[in-house]
N, C-alpha and C. Protein backbone atom coordinates (compact mmCIF):
# COMPACT_ATOMS: atom_id res chain seq x y z
N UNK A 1 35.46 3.94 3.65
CA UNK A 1 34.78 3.74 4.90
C UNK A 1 33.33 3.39 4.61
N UNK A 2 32.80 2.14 5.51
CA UNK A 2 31.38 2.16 5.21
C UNK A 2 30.60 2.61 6.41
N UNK A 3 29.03 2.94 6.50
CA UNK A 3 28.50 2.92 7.27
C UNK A 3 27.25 2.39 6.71
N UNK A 4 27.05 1.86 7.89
CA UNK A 4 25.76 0.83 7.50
C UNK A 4 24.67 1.29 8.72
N UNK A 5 23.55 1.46 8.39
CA UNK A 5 22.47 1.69 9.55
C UNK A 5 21.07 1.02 9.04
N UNK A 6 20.43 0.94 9.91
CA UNK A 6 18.71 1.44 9.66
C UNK A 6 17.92 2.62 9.75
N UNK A 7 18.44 3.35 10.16
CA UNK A 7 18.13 4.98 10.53
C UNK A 7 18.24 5.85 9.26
N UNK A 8 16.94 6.31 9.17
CA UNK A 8 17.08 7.50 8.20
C UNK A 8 17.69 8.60 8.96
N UNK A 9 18.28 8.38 9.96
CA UNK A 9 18.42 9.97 10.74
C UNK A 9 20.02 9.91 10.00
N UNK A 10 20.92 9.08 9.85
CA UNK A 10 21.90 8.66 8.90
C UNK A 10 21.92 10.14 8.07
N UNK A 11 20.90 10.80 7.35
CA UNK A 11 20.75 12.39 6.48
C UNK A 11 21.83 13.51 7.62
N UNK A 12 21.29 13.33 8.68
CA UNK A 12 22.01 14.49 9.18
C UNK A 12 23.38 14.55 9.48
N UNK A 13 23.92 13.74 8.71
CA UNK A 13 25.47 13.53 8.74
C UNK A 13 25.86 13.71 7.11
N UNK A 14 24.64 14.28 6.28
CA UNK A 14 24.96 14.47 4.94
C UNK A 14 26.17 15.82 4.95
N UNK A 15 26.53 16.82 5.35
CA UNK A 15 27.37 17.56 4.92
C UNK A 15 28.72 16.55 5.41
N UNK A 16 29.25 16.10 6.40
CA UNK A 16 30.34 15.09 6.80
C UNK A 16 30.30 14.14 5.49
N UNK A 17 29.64 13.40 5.29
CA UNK A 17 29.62 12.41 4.07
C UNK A 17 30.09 13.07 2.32
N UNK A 18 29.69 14.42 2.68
CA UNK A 18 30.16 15.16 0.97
C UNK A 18 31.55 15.69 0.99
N UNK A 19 31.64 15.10 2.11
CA UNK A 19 33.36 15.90 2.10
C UNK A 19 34.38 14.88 2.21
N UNK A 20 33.81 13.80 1.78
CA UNK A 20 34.63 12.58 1.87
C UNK A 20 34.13 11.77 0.37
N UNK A 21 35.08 11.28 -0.29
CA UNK A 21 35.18 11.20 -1.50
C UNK A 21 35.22 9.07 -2.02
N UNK A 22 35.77 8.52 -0.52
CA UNK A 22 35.72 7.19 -0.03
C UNK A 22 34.97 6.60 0.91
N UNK A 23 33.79 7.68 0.70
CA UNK A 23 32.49 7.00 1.94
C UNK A 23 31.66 6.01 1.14
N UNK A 24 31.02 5.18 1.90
CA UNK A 24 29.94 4.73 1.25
C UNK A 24 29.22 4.71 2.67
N UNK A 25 27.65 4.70 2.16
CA UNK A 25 26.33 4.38 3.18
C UNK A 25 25.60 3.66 2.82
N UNK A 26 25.13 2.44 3.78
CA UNK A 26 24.15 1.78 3.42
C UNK A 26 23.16 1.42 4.17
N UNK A 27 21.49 1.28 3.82
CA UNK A 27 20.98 0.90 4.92
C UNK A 27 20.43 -0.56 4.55
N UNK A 28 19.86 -1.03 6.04
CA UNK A 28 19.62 -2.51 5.96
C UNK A 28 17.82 -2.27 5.79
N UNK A 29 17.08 -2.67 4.67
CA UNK A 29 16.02 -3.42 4.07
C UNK A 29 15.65 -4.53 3.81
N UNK A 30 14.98 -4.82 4.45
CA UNK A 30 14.68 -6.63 4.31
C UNK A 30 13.40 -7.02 3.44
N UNK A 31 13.00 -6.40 3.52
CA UNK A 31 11.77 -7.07 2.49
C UNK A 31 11.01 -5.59 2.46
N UNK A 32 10.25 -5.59 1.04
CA UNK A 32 9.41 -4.80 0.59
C UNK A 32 8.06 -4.43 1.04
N UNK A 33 7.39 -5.52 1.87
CA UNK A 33 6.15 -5.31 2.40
C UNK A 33 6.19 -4.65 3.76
N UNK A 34 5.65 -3.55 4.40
CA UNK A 34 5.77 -2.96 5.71
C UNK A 34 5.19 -3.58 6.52
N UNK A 35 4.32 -4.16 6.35
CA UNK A 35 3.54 -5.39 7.43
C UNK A 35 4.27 -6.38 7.68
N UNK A 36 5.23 -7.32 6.71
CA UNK A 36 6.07 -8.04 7.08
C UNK A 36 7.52 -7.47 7.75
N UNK A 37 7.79 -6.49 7.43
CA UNK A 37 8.70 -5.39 8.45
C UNK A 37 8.34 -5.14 9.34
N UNK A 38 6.72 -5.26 10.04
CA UNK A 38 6.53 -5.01 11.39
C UNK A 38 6.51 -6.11 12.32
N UNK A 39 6.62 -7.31 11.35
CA UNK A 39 6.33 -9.08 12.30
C UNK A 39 7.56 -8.79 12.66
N UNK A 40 8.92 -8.87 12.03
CA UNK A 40 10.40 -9.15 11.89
C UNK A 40 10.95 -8.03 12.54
N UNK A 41 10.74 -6.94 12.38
CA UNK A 41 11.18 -5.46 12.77
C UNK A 41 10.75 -4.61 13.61
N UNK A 42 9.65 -4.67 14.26
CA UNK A 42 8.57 -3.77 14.75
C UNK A 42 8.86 -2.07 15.09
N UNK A 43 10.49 -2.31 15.57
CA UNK A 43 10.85 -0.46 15.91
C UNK A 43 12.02 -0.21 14.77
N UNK A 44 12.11 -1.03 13.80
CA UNK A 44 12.58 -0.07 12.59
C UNK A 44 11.72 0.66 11.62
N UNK A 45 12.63 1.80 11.25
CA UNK A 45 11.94 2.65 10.30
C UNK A 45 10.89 2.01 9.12
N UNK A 46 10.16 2.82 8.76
CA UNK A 46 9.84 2.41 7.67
C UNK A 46 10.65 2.12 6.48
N UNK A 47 10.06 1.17 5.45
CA UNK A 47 10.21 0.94 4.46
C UNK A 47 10.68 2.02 3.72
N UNK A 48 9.91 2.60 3.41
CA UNK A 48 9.51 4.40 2.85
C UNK A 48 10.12 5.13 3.22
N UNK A 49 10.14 5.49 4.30
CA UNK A 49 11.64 6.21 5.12
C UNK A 49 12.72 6.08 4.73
N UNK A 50 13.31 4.73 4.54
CA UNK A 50 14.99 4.19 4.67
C UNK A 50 14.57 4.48 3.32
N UNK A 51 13.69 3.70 2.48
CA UNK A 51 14.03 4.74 0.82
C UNK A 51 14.20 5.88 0.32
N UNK A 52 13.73 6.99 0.99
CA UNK A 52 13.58 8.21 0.72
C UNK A 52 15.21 8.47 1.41
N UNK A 53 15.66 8.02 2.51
CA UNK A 53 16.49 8.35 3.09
C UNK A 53 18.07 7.68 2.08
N UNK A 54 17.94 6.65 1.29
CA UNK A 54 18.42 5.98 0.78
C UNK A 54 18.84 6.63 -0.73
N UNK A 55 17.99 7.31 -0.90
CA UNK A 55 17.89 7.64 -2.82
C UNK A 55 18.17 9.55 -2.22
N UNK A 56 17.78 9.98 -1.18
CA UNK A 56 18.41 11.24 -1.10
C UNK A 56 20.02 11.53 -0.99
N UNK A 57 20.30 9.94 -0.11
CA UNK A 57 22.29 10.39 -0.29
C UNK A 57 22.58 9.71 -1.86
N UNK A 58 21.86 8.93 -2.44
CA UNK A 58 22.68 8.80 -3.45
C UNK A 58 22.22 9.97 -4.91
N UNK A 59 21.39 10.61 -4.26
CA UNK A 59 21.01 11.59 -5.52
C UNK A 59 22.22 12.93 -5.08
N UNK A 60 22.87 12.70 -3.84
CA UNK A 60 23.77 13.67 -3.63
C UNK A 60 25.07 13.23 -3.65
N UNK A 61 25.51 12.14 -4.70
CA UNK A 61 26.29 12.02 -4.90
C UNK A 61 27.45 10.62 -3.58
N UNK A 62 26.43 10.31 -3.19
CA UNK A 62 27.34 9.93 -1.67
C UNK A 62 26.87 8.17 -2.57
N UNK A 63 28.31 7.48 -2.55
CA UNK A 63 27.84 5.69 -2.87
C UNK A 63 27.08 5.20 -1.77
N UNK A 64 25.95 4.53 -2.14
CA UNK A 64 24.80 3.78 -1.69
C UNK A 64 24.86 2.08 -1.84
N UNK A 65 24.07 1.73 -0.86
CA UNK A 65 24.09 0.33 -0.55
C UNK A 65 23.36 -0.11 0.24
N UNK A 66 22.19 -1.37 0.05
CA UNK A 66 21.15 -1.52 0.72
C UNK A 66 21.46 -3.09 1.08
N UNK A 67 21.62 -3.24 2.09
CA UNK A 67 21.92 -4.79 2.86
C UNK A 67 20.55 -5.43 2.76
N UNK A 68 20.14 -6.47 2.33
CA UNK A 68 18.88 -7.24 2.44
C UNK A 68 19.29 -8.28 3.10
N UNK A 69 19.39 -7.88 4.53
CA UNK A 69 19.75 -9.08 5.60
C UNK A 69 19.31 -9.07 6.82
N UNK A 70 18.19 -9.70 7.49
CA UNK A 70 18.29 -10.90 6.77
C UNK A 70 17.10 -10.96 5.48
N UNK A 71 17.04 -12.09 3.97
CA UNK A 71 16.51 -11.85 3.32
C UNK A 71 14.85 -12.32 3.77
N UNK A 72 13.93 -11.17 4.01
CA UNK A 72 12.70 -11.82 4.16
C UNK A 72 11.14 -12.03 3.49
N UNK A 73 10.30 -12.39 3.69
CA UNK A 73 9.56 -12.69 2.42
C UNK A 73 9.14 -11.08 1.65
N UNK A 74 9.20 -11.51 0.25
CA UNK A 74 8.62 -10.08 -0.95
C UNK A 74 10.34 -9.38 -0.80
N UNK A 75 11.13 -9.56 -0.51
CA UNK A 75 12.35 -9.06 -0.75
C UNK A 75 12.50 -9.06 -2.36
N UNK A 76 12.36 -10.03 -2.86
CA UNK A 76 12.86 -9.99 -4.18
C UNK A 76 12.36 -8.86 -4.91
N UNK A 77 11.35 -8.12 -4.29
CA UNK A 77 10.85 -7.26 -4.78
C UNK A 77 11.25 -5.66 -4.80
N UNK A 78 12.63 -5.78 -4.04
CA UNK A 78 13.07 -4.92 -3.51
C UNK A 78 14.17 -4.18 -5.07
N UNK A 79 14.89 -5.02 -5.88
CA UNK A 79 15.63 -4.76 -6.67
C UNK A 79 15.01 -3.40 -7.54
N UNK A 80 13.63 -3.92 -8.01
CA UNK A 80 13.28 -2.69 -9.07
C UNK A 80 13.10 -1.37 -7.98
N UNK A 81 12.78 -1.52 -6.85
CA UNK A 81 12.36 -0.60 -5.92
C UNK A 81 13.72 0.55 -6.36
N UNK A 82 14.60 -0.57 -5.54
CA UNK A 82 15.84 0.39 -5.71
C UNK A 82 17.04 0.62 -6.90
N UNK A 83 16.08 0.45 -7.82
CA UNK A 83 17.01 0.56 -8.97
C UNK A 83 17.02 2.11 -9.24
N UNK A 84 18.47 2.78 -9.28
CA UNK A 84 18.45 4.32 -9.35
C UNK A 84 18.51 5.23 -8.41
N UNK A 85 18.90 3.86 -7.20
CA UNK A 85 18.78 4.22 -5.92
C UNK A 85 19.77 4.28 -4.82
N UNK A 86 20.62 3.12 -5.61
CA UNK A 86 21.89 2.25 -5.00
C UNK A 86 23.01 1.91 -5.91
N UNK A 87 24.11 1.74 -5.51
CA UNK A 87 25.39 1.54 -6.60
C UNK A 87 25.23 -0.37 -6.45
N UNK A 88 25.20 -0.85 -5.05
CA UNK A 88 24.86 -2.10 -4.93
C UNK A 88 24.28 -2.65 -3.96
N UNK A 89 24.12 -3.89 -3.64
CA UNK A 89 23.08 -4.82 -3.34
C UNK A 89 23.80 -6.09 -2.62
N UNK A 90 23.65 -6.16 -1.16
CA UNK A 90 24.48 -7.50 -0.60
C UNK A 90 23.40 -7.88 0.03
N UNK A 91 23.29 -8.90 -0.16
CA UNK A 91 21.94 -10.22 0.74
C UNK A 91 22.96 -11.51 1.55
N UNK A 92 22.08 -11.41 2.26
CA UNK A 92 22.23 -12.62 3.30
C UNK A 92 20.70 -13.34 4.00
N UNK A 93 21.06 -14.30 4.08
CA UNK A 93 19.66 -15.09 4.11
C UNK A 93 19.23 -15.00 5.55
N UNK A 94 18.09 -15.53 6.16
CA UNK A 94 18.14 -15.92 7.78
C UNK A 94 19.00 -16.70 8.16
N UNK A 95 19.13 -16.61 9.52
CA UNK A 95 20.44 -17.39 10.00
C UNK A 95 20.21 -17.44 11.32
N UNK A 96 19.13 -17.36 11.73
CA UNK A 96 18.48 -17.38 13.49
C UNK A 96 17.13 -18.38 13.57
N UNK A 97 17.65 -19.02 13.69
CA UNK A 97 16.80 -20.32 14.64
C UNK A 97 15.88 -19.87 15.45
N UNK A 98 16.10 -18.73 16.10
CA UNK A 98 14.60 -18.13 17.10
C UNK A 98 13.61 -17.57 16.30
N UNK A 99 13.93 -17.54 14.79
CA UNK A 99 13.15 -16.82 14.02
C UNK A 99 12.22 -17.54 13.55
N UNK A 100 12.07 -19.00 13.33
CA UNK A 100 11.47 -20.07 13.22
C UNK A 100 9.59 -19.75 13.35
N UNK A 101 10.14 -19.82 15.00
CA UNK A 101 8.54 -19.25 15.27
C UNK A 101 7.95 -18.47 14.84
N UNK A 102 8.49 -17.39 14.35
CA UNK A 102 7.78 -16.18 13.95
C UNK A 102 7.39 -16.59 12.46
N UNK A 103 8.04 -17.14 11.74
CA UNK A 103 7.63 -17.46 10.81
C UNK A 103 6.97 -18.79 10.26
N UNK A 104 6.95 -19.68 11.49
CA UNK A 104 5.78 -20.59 11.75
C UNK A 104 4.49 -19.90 12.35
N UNK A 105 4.43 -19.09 13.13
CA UNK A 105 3.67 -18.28 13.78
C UNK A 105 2.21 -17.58 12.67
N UNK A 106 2.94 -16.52 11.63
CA UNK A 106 2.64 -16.23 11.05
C UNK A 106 2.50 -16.20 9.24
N UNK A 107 2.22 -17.82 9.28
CA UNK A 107 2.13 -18.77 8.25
C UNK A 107 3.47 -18.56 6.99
N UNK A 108 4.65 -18.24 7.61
CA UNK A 108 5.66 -18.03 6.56
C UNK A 108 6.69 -18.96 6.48
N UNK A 109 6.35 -20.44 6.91
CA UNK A 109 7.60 -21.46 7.13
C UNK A 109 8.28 -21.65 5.84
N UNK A 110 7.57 -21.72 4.26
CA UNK A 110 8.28 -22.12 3.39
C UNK A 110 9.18 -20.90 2.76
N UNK A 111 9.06 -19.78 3.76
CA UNK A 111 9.96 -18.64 3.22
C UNK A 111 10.98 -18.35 4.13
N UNK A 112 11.28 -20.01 4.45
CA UNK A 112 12.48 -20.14 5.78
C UNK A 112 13.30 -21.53 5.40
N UNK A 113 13.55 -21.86 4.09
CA UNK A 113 13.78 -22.75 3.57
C UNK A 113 15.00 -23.16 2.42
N UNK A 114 16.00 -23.28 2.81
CA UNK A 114 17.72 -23.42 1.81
C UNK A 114 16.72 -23.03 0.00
N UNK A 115 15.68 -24.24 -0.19
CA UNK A 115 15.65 -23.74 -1.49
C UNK A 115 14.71 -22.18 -1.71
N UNK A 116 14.03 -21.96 -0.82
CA UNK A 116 13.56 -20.37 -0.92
C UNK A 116 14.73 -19.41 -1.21
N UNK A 117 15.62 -19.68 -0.29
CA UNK A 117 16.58 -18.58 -0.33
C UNK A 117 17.12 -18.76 -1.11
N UNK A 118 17.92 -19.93 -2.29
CA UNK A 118 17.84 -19.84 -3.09
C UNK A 118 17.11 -19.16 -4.24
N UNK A 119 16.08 -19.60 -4.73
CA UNK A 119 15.31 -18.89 -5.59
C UNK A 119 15.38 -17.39 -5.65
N UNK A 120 15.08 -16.77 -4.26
CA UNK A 120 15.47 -15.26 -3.99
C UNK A 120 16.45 -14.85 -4.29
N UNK A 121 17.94 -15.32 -4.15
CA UNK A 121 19.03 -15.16 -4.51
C UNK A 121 19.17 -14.67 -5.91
N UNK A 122 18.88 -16.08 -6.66
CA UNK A 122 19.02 -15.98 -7.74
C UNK A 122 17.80 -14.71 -8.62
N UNK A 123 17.08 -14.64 -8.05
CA UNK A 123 15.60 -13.65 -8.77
C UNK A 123 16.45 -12.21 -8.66
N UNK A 124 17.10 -11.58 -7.43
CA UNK A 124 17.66 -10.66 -7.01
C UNK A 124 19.06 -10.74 -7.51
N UNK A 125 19.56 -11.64 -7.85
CA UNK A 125 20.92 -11.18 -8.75
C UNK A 125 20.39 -11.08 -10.68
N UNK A 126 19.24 -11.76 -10.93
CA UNK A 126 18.82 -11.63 -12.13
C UNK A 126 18.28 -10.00 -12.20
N UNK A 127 17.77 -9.77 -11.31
CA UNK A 127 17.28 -8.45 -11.42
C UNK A 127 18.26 -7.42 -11.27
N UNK A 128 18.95 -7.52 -10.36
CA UNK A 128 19.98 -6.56 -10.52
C UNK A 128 20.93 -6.45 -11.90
N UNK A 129 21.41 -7.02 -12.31
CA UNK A 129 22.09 -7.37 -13.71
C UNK A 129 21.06 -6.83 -14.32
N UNK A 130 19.63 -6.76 -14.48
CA UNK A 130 18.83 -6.17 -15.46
C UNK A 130 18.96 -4.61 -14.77
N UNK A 131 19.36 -4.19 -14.07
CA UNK A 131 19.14 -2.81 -13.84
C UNK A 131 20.41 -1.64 -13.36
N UNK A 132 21.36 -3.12 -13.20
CA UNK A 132 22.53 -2.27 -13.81
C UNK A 132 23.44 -2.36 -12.20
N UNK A 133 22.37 -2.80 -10.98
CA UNK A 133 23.09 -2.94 -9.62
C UNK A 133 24.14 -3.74 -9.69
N UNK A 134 24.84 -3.67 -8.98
CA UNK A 134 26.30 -4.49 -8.67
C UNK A 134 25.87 -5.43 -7.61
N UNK A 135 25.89 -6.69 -7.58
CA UNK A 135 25.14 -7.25 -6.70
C UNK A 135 26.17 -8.25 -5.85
N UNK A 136 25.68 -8.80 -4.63
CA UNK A 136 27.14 -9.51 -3.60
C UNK A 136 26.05 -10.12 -2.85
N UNK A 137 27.00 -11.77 -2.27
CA UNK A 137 25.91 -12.03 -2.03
C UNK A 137 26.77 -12.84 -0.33
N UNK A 138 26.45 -12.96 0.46
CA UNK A 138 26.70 -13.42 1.71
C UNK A 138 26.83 -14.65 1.96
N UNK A 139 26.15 -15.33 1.05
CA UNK A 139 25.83 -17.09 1.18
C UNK A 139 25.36 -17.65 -0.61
């Protein structure tokens, strides 16, 4: 069974999750910078939060998994973050056309671009292989 959230509140379902042996949890992180999590995200948790919340179920034994979707700028930076943190790693790129603006808006157009997401792709499956993540990729 998976569960996937953004919510660190996801912890208070830690005794349910240890008693199941075919759970996995994962939360969705998009990029490493919290300022760019507040253009894209504004009422999700922190960065910091979903990590702490992230590396506490997997230090208790529960399989972990951090969705980087959609992938947004300084993501790539996310791999060493969570190395030791997560069993694996699935990305998916942008895929919303209304998002355009926001990232014309706030000078980020070339990090909205087939070969950007490329490059990221590939930086984040190189990194993972260096750190041992199991990595999957959406596109």
């Amino acid at each position: 069974m998976h569960i996937q959230t953004r919510s660190p509140l996801v912890l208070r379902d830690m005794d349910i999750f240890k008693k199941s042996t075919k759970i996995e949890v994962g939360l969705s992180i998009t990029t490493s910078n919290d300022e760019i999590r507040k253009v894209f995200e504004p009422n999700a948790p922190s960065i910091m939060k979903r990590l702490r919340s992230i590396e506490t179920l997997h230090q208790n034994g529960i399989k972990t998994y951090v969705m980087i979707a959609p992938v947004l700028p300084e993501a790539e930076n996310l791999t060493r973050i969570l190395a030791g943190r997560v069993d694996y790693i699935i990305i998916d790129r942008m895929n919303y056309r209304h998002a355009d603006m926001i990232y014309n808006k706030h000078g980020l157009r070339e990090k909205n671009t087939s070969e950007y997401f490329r490059l990221i792709k590939s930086r984040i499956e190189n990194d993972c292989a260096e750190f041992g993540i199991d990595f999957r990729s959406a596109y």
